[in-house]
Protein backbone atom coordinates (compact mmCIF):
# COMPACT_ATOMS: atom_id res chain seq x y z
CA UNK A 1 0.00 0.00 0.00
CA UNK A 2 1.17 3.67 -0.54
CA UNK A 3 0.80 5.82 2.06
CA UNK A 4 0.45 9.57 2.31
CA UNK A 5 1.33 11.60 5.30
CA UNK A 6 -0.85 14.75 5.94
CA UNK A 7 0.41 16.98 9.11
CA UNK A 8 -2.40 18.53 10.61
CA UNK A 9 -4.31 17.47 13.98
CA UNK A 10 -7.46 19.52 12.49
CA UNK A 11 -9.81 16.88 11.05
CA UNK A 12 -12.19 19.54 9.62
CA UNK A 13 -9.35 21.19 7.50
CA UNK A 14 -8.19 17.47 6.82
CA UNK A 15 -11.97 16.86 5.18
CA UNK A 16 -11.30 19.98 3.20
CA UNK A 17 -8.53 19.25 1.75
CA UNK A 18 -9.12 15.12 1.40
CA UNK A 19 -10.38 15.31 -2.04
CA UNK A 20 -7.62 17.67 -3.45
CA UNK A 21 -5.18 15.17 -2.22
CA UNK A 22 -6.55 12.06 -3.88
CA UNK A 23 -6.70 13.19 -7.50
CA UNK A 24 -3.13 14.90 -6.98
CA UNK A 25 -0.97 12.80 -4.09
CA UNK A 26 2.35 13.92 -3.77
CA UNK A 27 5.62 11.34 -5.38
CA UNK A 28 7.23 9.40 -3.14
CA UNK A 29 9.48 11.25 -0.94
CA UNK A 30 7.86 14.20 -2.23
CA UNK A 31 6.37 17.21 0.19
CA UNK A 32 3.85 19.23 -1.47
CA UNK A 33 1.46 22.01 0.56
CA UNK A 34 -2.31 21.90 0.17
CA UNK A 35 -4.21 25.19 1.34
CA UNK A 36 -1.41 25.26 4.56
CA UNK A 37 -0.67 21.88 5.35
CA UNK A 38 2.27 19.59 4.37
CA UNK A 39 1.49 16.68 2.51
CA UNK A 40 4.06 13.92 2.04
CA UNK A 41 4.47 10.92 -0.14
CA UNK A 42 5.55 8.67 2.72
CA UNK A 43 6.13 5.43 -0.16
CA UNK A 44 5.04 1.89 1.17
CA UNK A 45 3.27 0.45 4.13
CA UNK A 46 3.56 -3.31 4.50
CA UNK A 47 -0.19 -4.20 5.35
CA UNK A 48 0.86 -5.75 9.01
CA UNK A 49 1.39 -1.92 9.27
CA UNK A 50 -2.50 -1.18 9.62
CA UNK A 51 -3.16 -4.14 11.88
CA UNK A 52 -0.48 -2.77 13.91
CA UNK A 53 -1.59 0.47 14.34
CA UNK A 54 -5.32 -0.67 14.78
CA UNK A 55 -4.31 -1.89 17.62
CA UNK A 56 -3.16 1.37 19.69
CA UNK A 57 -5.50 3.25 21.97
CA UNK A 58 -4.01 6.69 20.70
CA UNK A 59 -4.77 5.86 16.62
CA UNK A 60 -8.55 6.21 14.85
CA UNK A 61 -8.97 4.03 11.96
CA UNK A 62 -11.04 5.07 8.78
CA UNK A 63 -12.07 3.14 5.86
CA UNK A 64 -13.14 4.23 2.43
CA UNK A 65 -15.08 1.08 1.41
CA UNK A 66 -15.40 2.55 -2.16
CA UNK A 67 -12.21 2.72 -3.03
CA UNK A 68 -10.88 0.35 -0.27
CA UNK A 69 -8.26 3.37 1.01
CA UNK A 70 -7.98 2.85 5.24
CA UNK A 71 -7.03 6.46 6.78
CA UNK A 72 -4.92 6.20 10.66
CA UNK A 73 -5.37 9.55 12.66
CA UNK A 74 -2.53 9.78 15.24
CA UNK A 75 -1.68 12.63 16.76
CA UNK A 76 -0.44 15.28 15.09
CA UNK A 77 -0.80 13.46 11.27
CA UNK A 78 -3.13 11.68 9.68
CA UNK A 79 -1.73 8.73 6.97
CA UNK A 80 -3.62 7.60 3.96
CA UNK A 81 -3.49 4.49 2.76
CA UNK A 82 -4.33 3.46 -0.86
CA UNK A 83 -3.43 0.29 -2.54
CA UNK A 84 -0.99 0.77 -4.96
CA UNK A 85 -2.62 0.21 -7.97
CA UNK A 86 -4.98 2.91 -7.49
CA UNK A 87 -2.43 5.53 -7.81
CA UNK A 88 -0.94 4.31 -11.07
């Protein structure tokens, strides 16, 4: 899975800016700014990765049934999570 690292705590501006992520994520390595807030192209998550963090008290876990993309809030970032072959 690719992930994408968005720093900001503020899940309202994190809504706002959700969609302009996903039809432009950032490269690999890559830091871009959306309306304030770094965005990063963090690369890959092994999927043990999820489980993992599904598992502490401090992390909210989102899906996106549609397009199967799981979203991890932990404190001060949030990380998307899209199977790779979406993003091709």
């Amino acid at each position: 899975m690719k992930c994408i690292s968005v720093y900001t705590k503020d899940f309202s501006l994190f809504s706002d800016i959700y969609e302009q992520i996903m039809e432009n994520p950032p490269e690999e390595n890559e830091e871009i700014i959306v309306e304030g807030v770094t965005v990063s192209g963090a690369g890959d998550v092994p999927e043990q990765y999820i489980e993992r963090m599904r598992l502490k008290p401090e992390c909210v876990v989102m899906k996106e049934k549609e397009r199967n993309i799981t979203i991890l809030q932990h404190g001060e970032v949030f990380e998307i999570c899209v199977p790779a072959v979406q993003l091709v």
